[in-house]
C-alpha atoms as a PDB file:
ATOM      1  CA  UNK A   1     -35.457  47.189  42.945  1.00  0.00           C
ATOM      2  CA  UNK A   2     -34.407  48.422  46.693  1.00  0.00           C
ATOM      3  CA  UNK A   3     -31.306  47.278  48.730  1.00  0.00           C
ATOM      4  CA  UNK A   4     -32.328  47.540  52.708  1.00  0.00           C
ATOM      5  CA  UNK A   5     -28.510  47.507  53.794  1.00  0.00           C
ATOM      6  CA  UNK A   6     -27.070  49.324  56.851  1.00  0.00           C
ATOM      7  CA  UNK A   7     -23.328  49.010  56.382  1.00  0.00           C
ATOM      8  CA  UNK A   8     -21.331  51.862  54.741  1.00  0.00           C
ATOM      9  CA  UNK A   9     -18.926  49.571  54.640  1.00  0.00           C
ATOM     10  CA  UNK A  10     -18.071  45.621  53.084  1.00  0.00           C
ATOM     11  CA  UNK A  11     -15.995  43.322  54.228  1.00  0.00           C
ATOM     12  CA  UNK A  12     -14.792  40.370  52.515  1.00  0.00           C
ATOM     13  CA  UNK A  13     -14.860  37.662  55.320  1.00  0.00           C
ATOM     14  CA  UNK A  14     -13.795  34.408  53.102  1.00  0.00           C
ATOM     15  CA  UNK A  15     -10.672  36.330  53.069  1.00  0.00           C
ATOM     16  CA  UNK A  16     -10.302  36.678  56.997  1.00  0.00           C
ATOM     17  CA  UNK A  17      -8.932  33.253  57.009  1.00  0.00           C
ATOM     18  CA  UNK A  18      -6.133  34.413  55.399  1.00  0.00           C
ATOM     19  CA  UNK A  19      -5.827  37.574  57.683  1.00  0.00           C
ATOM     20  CA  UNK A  20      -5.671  35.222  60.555  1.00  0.00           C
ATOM     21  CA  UNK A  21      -2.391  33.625  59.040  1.00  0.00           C
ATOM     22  CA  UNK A  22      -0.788  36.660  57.584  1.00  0.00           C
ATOM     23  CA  UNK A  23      -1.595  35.948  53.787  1.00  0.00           C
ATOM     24  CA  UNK A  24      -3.704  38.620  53.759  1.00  0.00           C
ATOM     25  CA  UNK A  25      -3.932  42.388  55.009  1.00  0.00           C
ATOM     26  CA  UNK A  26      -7.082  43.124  56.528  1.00  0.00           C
ATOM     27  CA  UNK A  27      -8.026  46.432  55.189  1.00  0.00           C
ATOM     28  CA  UNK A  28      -7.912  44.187  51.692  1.00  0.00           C
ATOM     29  CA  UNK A  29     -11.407  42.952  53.079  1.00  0.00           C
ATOM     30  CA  UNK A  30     -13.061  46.292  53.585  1.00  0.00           C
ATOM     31  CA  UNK A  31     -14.733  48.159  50.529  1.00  0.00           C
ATOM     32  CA  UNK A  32     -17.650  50.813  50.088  1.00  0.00           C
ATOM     33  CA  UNK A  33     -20.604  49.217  50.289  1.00  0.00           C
ATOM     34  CA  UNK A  34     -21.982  51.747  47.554  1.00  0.00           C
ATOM     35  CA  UNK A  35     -19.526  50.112  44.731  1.00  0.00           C
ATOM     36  CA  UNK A  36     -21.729  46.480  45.348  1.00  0.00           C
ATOM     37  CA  UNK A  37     -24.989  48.212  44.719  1.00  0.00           C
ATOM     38  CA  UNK A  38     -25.804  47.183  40.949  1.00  0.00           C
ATOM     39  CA  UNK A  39     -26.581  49.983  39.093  1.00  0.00           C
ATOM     40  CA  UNK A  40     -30.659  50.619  38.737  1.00  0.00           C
ATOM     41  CA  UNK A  41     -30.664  49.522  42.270  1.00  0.00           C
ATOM     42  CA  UNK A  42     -31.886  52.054  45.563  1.00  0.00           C
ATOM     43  CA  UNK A  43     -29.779  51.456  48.191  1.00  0.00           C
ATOM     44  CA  UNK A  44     -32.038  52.397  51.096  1.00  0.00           C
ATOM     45  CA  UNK A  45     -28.804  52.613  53.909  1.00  0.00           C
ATOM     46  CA  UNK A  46     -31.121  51.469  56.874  1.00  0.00           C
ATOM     47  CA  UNK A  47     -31.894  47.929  58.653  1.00  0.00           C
ATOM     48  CA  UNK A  48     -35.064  45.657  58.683  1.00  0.00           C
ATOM     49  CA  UNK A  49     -36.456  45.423  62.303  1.00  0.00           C
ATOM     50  CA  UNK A  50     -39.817  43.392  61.366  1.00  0.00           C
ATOM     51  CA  UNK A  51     -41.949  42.119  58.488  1.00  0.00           C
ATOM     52  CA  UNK A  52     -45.344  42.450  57.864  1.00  0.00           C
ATOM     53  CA  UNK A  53     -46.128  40.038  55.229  1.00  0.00           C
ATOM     54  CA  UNK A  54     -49.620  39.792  54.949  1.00  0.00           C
ATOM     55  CA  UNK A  55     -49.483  43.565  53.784  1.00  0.00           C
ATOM     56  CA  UNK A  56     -46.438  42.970  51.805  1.00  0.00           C
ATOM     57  CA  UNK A  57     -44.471  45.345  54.205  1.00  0.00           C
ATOM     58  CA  UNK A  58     -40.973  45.983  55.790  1.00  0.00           C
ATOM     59  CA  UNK A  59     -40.376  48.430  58.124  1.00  0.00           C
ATOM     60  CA  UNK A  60     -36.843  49.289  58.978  1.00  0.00           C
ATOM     61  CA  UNK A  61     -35.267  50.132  62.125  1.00  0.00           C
ATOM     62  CA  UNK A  62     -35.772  54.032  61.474  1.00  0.00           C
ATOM     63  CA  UNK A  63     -39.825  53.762  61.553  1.00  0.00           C
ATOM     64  CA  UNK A  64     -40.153  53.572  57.320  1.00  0.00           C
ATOM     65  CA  UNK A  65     -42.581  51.585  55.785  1.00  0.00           C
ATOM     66  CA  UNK A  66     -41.698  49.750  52.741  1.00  0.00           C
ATOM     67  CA  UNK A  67     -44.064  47.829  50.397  1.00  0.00           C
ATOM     68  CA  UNK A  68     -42.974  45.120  48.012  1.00  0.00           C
ATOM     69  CA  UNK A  69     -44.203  42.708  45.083  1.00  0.00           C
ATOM     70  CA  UNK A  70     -41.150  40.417  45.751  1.00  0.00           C
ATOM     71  CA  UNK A  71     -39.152  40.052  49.030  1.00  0.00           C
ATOM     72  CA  UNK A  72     -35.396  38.320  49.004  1.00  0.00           C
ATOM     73  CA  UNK A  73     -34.569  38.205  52.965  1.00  0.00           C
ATOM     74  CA  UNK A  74     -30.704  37.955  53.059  1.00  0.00           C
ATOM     75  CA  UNK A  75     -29.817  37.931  56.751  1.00  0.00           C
ATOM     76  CA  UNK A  76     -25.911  37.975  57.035  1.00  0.00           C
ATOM     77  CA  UNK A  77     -23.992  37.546  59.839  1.00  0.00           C
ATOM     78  CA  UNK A  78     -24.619  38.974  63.350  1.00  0.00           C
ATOM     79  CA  UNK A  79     -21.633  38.492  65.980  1.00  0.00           C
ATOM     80  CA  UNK A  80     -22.698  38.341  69.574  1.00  0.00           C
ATOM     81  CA  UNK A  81     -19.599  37.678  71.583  1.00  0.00           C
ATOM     82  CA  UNK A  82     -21.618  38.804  74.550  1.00  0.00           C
ATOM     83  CA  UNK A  83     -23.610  35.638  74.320  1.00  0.00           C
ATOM     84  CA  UNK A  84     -20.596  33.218  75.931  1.00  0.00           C
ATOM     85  CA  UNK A  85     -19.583  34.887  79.484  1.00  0.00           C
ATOM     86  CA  UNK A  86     -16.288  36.206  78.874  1.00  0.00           C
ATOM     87  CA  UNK A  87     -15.586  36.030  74.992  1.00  0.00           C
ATOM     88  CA  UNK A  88     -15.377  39.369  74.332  1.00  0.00           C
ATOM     89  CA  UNK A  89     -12.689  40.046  77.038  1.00  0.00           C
ATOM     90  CA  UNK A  90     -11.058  36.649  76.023  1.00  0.00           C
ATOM     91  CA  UNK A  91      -9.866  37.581  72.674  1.00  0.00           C
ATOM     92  CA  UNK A  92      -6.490  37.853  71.996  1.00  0.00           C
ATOM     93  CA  UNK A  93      -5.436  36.373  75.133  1.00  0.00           C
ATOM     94  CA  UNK A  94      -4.387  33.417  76.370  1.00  0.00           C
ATOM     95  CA  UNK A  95      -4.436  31.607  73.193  1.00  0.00           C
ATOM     96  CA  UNK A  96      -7.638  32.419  72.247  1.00  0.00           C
ATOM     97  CA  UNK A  97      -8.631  33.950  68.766  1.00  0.00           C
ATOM     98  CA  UNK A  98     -11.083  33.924  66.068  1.00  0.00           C
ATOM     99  CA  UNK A  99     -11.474  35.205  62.498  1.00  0.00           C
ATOM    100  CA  UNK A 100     -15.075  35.977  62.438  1.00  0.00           C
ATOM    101  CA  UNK A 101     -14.961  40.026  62.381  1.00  0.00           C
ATOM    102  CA  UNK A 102     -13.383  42.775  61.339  1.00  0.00           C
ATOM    103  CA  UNK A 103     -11.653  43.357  64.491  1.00  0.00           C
ATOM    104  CA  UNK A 104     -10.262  39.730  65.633  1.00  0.00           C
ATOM    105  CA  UNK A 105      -8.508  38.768  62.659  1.00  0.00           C
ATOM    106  CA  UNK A 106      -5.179  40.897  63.335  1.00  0.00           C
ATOM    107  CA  UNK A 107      -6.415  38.970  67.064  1.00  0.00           C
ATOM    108  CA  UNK A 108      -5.997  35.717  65.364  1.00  0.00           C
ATOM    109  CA  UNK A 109      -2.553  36.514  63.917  1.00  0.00           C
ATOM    110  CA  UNK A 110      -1.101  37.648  66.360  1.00  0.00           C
ATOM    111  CA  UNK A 111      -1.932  34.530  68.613  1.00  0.00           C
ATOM    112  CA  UNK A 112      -1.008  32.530  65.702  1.00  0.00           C
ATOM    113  CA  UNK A 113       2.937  34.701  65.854  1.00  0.00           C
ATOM    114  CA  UNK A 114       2.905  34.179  69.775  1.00  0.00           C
ATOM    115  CA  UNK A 115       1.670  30.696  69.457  1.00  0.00           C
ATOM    116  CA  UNK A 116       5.005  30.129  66.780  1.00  0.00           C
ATOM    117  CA  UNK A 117       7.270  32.291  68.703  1.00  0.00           C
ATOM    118  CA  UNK A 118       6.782  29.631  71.835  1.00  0.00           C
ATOM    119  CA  UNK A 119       5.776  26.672  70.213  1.00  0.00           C
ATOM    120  CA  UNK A 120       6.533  25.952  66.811  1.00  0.00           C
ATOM    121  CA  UNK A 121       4.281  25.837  63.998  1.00  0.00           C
ATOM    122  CA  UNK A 122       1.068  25.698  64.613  1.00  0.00           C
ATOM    123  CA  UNK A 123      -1.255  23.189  63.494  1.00  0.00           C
ATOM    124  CA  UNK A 124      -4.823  23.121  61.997  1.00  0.00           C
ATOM    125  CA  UNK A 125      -7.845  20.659  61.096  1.00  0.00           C
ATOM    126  CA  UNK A 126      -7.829  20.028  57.475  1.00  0.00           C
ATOM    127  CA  UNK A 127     -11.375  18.613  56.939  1.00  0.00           C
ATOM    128  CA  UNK A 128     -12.381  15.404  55.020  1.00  0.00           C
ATOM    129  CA  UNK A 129     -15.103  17.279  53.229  1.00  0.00           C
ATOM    130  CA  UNK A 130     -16.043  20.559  51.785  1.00  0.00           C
ATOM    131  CA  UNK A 131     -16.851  23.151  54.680  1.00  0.00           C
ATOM    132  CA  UNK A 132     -17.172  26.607  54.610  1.00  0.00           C
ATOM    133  CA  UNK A 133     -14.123  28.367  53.604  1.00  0.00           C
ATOM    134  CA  UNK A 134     -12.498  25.049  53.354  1.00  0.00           C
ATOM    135  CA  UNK A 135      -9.851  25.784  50.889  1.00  0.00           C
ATOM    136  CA  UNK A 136      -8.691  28.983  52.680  1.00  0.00           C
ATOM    137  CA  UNK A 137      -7.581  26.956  55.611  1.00  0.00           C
ATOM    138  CA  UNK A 138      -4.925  25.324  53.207  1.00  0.00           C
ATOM    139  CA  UNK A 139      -3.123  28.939  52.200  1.00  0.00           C
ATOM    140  CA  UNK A 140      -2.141  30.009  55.710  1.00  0.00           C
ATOM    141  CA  UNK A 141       1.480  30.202  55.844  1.00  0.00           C
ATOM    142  CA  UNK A 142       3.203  28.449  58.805  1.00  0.00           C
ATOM    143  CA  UNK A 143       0.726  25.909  59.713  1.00  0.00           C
ATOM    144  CA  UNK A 144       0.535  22.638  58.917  1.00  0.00           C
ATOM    145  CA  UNK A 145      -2.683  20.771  58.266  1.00  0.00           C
ATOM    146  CA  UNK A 146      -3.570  17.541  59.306  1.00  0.00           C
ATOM    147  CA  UNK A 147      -5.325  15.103  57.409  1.00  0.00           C
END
């Protein structure tokens, strides 16, 4: 079995919720990649950049070609704050934050702290059903949730 994985590093990013509301310290989220690799396992530290599947190949962003019997496609997460005009340069400004990377969640608290400092608590959806990270949202300290 083969792992086609760029990162050196993991990251945690159910926990980034909690980063976001000071719960949580941020370099908690970020392990070696290498200590999730089950043991038997390849890691091959290099990213899939097309499929071939009528030869049963991958070939990775490098140029190698890999063969297969069995193919699991996991695709992750790609962040693309370039994609709305002005995200990027938006963060951590004005109010505006978010907890999906590495990067924005110390972002996120502190406009959460700022948000507090001038305004109080700060509030948050609690949702009616079970969404993604869902029960995060109810362990950040110093908002309030509403039903």
């Amino acid at each position: 079995m083969a792992i086609l994985e760029p990162s050196a590093k993991h990251h945690y990013q159910p926990a980034w919720t909690l980063v976001g509301g000071g719960a949580y310290d941020i370099k908690d989220t970020e392990r070696a990649e290498a200590d999730y690799i089950p043991k038997g396992a390849k890691w091959l530290q290099d990213a899939a950049a097309s499929f071939e599947p009528d030869a049963n190949t991958v070939v990775t962003a490098s140029g190698q070609r890999l063969s297969y019997d069995y193919l699991v496609v996991c695709t992750g997460i790609q962040l693309d704050w370039d994609k709305i005009k002005g995200a990027k340069e938006a963060l951590g400004t004005n109010g505006v934050c978010s907890n999906y990377g590495y990067e924005p969640g110390p972002v996120y608290l502190g406009v959460r702290e700022e948000l507090q400092g001038r305004h109080g608590p700060v509030f948050g959806p609690q949702h009616a059903h079970q969404v993604r990270r869902g029960a995060a949202e109810n362990h950040v300290p110093g908002q309030r949730l509403l039903a």
